[in-house]
PDB file of N, CA and C in Angstrom:
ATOM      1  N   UNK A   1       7.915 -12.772   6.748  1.00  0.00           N
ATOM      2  CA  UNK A   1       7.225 -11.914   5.802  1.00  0.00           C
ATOM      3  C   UNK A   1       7.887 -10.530   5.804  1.00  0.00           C
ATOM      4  N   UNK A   2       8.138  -9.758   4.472  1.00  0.00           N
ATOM      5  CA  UNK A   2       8.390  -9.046   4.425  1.00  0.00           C
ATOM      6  C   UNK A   2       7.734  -7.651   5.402  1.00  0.00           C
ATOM      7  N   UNK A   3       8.451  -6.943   5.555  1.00  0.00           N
ATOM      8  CA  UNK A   3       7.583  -5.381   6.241  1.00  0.00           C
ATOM      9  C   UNK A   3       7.193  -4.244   4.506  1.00  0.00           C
ATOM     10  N   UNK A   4       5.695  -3.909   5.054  1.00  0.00           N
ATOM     11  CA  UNK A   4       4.921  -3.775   3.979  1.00  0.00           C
ATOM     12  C   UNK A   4       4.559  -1.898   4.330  1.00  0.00           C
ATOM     13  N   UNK A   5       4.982  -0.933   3.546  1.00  0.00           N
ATOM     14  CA  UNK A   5       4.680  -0.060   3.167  1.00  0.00           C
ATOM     15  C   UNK A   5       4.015  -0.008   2.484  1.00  0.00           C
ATOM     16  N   UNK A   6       2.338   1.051   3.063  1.00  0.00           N
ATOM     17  CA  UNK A   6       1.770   1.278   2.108  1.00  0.00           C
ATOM     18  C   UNK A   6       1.426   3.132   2.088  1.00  0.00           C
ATOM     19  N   UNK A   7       1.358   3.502   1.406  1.00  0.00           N
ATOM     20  CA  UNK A   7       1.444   4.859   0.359  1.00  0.00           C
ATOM     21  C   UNK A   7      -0.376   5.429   0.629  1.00  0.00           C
ATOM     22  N   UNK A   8      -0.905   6.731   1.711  1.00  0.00           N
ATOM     23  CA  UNK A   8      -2.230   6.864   1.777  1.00  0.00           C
ATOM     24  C   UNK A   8      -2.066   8.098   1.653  1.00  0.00           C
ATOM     25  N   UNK A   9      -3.607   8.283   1.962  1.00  0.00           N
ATOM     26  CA  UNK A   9      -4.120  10.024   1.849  1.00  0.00           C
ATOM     27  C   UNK A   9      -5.621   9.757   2.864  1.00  0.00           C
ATOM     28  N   UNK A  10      -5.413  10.520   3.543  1.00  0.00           N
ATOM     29  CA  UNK A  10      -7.016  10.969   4.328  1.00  0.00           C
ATOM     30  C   UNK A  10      -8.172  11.357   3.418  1.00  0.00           C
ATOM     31  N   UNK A  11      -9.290  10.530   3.879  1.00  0.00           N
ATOM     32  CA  UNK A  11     -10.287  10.275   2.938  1.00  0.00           C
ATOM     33  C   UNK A  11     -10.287   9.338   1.753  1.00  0.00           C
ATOM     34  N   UNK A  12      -9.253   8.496   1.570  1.00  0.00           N
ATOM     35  CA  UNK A  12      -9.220   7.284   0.778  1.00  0.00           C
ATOM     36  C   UNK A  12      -9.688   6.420   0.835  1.00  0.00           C
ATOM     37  N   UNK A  13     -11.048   5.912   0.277  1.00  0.00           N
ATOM     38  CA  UNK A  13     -11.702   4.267   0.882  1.00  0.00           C
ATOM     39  C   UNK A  13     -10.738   3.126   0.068  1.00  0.00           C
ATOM     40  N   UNK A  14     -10.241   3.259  -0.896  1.00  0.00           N
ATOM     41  CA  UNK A  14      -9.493   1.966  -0.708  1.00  0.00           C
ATOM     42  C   UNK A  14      -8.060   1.938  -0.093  1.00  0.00           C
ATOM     43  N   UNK A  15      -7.716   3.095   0.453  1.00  0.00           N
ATOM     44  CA  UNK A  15      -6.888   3.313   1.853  1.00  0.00           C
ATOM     45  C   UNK A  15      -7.141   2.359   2.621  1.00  0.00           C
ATOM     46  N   UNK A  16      -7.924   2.862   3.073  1.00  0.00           N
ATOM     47  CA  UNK A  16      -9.010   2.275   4.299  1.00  0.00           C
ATOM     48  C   UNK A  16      -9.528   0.602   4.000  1.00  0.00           C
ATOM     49  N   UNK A  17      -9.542   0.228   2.877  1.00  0.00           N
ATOM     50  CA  UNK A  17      -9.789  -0.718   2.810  1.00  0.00           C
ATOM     51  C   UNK A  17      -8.546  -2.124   2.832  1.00  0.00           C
ATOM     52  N   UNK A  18      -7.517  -1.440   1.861  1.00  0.00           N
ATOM     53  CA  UNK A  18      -6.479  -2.392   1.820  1.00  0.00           C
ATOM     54  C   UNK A  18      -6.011  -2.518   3.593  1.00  0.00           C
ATOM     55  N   UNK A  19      -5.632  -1.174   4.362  1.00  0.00           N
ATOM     56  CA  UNK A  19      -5.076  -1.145   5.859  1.00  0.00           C
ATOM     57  C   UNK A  19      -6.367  -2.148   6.204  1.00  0.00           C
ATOM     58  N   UNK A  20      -7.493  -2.200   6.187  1.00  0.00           N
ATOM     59  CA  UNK A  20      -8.414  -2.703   7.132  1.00  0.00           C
ATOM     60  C   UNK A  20      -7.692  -4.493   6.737  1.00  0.00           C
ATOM     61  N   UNK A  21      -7.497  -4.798   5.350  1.00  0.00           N
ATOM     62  CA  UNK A  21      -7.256  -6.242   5.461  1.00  0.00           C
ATOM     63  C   UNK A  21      -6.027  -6.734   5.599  1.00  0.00           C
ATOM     64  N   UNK A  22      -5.281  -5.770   5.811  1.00  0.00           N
ATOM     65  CA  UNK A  22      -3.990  -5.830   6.424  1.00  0.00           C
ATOM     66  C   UNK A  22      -4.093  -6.414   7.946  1.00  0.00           C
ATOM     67  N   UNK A  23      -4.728  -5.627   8.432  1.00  0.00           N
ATOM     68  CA  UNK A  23      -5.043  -6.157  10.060  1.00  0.00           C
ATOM     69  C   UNK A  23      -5.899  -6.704  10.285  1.00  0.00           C
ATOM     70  N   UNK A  24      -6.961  -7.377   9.409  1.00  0.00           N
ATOM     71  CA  UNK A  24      -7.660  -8.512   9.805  1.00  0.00           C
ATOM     72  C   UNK A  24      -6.869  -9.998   9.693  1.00  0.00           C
ATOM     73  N   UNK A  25      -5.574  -9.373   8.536  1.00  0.00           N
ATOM     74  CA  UNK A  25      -4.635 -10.880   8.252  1.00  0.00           C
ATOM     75  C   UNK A  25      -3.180 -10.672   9.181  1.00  0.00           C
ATOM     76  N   UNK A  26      -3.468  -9.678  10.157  1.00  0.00           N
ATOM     77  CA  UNK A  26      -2.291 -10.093  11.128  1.00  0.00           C
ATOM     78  C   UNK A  26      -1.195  -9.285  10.124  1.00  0.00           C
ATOM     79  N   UNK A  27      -0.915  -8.418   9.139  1.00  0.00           N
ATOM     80  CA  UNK A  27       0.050  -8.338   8.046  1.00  0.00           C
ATOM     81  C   UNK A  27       0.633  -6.564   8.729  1.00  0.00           C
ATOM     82  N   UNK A  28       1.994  -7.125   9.194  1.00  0.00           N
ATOM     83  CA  UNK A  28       2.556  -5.580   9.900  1.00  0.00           C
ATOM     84  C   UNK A  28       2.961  -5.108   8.643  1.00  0.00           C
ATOM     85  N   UNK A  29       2.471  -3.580   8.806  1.00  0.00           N
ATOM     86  CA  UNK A  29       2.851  -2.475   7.940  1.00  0.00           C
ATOM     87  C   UNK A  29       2.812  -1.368   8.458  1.00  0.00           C
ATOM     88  N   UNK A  30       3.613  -0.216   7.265  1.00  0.00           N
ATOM     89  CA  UNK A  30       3.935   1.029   7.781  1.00  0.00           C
ATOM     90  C   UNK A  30       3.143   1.727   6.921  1.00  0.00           C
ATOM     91  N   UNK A  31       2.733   2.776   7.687  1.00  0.00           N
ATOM     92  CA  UNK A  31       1.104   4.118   7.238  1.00  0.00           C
ATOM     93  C   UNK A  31       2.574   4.930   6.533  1.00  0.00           C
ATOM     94  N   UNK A  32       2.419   5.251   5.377  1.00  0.00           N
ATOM     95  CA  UNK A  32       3.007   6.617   5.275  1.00  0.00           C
ATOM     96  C   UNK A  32       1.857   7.702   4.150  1.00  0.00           C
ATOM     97  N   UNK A  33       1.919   9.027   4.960  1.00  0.00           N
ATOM     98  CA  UNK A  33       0.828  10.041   3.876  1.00  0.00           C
ATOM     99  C   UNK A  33       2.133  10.388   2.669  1.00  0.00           C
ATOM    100  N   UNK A  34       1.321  10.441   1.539  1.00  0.00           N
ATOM    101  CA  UNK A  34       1.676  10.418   0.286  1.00  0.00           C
ATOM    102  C   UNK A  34       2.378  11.659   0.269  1.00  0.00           C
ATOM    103  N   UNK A  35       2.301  13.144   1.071  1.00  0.00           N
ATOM    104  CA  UNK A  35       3.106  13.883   1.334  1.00  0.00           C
ATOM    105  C   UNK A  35       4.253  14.129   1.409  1.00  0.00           C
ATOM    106  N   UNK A  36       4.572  12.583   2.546  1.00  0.00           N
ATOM    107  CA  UNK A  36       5.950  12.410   3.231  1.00  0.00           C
ATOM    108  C   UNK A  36       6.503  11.389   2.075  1.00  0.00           C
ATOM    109  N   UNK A  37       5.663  10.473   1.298  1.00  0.00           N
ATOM    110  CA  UNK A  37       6.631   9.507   0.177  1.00  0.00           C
ATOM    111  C   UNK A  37       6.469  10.006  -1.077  1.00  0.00           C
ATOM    112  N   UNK A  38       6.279  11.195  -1.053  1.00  0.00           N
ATOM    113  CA  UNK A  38       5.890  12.248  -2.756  1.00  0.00           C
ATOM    114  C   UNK A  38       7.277  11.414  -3.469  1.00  0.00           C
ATOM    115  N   UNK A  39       8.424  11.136  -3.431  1.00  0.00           N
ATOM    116  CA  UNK A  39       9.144  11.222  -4.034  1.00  0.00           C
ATOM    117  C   UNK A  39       9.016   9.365  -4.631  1.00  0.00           C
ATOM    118  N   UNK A  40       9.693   9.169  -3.254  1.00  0.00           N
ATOM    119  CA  UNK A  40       9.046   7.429  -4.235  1.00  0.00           C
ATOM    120  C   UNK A  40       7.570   7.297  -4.713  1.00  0.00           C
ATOM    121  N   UNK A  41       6.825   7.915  -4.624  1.00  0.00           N
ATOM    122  CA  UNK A  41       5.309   7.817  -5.403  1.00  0.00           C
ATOM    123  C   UNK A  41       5.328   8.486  -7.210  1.00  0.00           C
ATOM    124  N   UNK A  42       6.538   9.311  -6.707  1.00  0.00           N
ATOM    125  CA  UNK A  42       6.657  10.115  -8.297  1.00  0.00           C
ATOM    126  C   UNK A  42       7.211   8.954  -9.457  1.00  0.00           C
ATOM    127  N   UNK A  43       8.582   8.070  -8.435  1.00  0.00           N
ATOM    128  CA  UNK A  43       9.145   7.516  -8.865  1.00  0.00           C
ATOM    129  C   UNK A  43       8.743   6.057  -9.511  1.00  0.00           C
ATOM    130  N   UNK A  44       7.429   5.935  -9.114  1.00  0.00           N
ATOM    131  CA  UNK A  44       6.449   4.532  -9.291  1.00  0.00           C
ATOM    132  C   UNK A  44       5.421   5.358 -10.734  1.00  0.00           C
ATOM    133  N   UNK A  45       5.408   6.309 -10.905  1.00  0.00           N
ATOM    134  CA  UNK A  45       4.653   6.704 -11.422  1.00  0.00           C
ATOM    135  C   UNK A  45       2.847   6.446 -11.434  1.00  0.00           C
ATOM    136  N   UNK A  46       2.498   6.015 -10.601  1.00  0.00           N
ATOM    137  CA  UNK A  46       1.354   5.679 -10.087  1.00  0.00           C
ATOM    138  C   UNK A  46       0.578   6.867 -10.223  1.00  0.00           C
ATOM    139  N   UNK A  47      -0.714   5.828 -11.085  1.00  0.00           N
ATOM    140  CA  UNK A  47      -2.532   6.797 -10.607  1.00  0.00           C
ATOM    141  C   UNK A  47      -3.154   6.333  -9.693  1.00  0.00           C
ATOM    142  N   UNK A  48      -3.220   5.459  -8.830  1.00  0.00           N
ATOM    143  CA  UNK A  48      -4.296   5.555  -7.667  1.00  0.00           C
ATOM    144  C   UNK A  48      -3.450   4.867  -6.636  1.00  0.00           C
ATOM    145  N   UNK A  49      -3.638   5.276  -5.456  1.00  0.00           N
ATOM    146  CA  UNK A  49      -3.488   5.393  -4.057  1.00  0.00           C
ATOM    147  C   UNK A  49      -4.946   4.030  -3.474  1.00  0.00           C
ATOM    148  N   UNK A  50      -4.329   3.507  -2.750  1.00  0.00           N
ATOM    149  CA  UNK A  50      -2.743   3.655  -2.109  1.00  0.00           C
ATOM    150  C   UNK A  50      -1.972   2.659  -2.523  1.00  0.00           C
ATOM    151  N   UNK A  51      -0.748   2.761  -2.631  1.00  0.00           N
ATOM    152  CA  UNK A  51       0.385   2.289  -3.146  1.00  0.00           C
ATOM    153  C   UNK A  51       1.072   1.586  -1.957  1.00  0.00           C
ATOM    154  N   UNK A  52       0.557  -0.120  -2.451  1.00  0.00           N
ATOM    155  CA  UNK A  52       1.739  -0.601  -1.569  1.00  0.00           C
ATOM    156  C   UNK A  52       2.926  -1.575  -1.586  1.00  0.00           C
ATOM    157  N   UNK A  53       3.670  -1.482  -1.349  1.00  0.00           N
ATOM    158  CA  UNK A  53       5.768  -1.635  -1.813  1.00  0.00           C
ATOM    159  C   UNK A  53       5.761  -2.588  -0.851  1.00  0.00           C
ATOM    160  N   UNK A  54       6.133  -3.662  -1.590  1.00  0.00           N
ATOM    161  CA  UNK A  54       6.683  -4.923  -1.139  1.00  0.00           C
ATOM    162  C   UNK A  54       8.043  -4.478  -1.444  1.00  0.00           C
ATOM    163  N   UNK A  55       9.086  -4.559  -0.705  1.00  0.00           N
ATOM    164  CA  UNK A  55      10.572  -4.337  -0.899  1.00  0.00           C
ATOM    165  C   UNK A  55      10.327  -3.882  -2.370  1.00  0.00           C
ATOM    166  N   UNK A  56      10.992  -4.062  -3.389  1.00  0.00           N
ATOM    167  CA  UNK A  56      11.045  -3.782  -4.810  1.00  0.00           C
ATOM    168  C   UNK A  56      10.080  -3.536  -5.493  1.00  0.00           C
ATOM    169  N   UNK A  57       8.969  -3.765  -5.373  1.00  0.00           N
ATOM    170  CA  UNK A  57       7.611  -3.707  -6.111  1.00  0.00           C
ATOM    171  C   UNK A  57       6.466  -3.635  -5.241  1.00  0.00           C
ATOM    172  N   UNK A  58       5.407  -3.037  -5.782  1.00  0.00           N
ATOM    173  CA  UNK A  58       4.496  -2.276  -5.851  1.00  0.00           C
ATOM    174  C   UNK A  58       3.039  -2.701  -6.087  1.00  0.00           C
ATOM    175  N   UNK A  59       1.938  -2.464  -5.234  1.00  0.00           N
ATOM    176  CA  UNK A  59       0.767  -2.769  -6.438  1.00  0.00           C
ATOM    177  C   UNK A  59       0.056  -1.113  -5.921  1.00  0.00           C
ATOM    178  N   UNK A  60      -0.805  -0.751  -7.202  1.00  0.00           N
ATOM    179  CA  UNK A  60      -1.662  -0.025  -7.007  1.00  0.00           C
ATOM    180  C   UNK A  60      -3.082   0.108  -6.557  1.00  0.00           C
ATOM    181  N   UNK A  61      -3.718   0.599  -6.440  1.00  0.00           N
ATOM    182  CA  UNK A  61      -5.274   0.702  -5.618  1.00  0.00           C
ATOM    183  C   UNK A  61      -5.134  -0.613  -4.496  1.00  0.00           C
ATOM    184  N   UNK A  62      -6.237  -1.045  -4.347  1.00  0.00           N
ATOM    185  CA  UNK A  62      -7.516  -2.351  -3.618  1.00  0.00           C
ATOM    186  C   UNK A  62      -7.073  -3.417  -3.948  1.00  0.00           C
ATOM    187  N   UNK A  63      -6.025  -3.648  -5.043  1.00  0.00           N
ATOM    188  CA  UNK A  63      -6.674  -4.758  -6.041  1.00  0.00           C
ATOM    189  C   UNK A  63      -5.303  -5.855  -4.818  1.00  0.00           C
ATOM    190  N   UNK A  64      -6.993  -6.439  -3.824  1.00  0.00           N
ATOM    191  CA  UNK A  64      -6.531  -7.408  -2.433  1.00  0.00           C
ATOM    192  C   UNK A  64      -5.632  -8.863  -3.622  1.00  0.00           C
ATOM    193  N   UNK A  65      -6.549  -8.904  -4.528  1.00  0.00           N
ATOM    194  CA  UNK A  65      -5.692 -10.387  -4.757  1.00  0.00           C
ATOM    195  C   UNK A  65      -4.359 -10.502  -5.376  1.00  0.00           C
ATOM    196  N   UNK A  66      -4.117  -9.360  -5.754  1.00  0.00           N
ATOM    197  CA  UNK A  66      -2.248  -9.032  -6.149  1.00  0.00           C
ATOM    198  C   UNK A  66      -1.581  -8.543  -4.589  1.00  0.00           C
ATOM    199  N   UNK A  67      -2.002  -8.365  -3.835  1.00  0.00           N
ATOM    200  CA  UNK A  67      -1.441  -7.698  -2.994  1.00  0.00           C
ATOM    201  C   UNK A  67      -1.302  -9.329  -2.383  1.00  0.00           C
ATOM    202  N   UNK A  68      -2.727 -10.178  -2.225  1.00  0.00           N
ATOM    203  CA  UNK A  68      -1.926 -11.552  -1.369  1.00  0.00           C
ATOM    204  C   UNK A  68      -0.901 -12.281  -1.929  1.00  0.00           C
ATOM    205  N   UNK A  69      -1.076 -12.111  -3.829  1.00  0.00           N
ATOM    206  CA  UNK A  69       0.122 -13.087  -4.287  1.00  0.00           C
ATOM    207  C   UNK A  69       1.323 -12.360  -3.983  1.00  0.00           C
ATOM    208  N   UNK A  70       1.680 -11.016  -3.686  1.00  0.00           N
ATOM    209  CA  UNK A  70       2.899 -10.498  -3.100  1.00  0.00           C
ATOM    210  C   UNK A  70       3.168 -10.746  -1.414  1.00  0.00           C
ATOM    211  N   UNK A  71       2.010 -10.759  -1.167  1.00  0.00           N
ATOM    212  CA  UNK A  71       2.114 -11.661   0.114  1.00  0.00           C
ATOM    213  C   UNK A  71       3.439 -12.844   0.229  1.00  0.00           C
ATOM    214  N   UNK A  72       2.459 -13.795  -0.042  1.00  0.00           N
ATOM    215  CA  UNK A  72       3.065 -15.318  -0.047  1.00  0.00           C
ATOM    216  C   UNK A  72       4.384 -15.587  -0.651  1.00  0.00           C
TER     217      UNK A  72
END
Protein backbone atom coordinates (compact mmCIF):
# COMPACT_ATOMS: atom_id res chain seq x y z
CA UNK A 1 0.00 0.00 0.00
CA UNK A 2 0.91 3.15 -0.87
CA UNK A 3 2.28 5.80 2.03
CA UNK A 4 -0.64 8.25 2.53
CA UNK A 5 -0.29 11.98 3.20
CA UNK A 6 -2.80 13.71 4.64
CA UNK A 7 -3.08 17.70 4.64
CA UNK A 8 -4.62 19.07 8.55
CA UNK A 9 -5.21 21.99 10.72
CA UNK A 10 -5.82 21.94 14.60
CA UNK A 11 -9.35 21.95 15.43
CA UNK A 12 -10.53 20.04 12.31
CA UNK A 13 -13.22 17.30 13.04
CA UNK A 14 -13.01 15.77 9.83
CA UNK A 15 -9.17 15.91 10.46
CA UNK A 16 -9.73 14.04 13.24
CA UNK A 17 -11.98 11.91 11.76
CA UNK A 18 -10.40 10.69 8.48
CA UNK A 19 -6.69 10.18 10.90
CA UNK A 20 -9.00 8.33 13.44
CA UNK A 21 -9.99 5.73 10.46
CA UNK A 22 -6.78 5.63 9.24
CA UNK A 23 -5.65 3.91 12.43
CA UNK A 24 -8.47 1.92 13.18
CA UNK A 25 -7.61 0.29 9.47
CA UNK A 26 -3.95 -0.20 10.32
CA UNK A 27 -3.39 2.58 7.16
CA UNK A 28 0.36 4.30 7.76
CA UNK A 29 0.32 7.92 7.07
CA UNK A 30 2.02 11.16 7.32
CA UNK A 31 0.33 14.29 9.61
CA UNK A 32 1.38 17.31 7.75
CA UNK A 33 -0.19 21.06 9.11
CA UNK A 34 -1.45 22.82 6.10
CA UNK A 35 1.19 25.54 6.99
CA UNK A 36 4.08 23.35 6.15
CA UNK A 37 2.12 21.89 2.66
CA UNK A 38 0.62 25.60 1.81
CA UNK A 39 2.17 25.08 -1.45
CA UNK A 40 0.96 21.68 -2.66
CA UNK A 41 -2.51 22.61 -1.06
CA UNK A 42 -2.47 25.83 -3.31
CA UNK A 43 -1.54 23.61 -6.04
CA UNK A 44 -4.69 21.12 -5.56
CA UNK A 45 -6.71 24.01 -5.33
CA UNK A 46 -8.82 22.62 -2.62
CA UNK A 47 -11.85 23.96 -0.24
CA UNK A 48 -11.90 21.70 2.62
CA UNK A 49 -9.28 20.09 4.68
CA UNK A 50 -8.07 17.70 5.11
CA UNK A 51 -6.57 16.77 2.00
CA UNK A 52 -5.40 13.46 1.44
CA UNK A 53 -2.67 12.50 -1.55
CA UNK A 54 -2.46 9.19 -2.61
CA UNK A 55 0.88 9.53 -4.69
CA UNK A 56 -0.81 11.59 -7.65
CA UNK A 57 -4.20 12.27 -6.42
CA UNK A 58 -6.11 13.56 -3.87
CA UNK A 59 -9.49 13.44 -2.12
CA UNK A 60 -10.97 16.25 -0.20
CA UNK A 61 -12.82 16.46 3.27
CA UNK A 62 -14.26 12.92 5.21
CA UNK A 63 -15.61 11.66 2.22
CA UNK A 64 -14.18 7.79 3.95
CA UNK A 65 -15.63 5.96 0.86
CA UNK A 66 -13.36 7.67 -1.89
CA UNK A 67 -10.60 7.61 0.29
CA UNK A 68 -11.09 3.44 0.62
CA UNK A 69 -11.55 3.14 -3.22
CA UNK A 70 -8.01 4.97 -3.33
CA UNK A 71 -7.13 2.64 -0.86
CA UNK A 72 -7.46 -0.67 -2.65
Amino acid sequence: MAKVKIYTQDGCGDCKKVKEFFKENDVEFEEIDIQDGIEFLESTKANFLPVTRFEDEWVEGADIEMIKEKLS
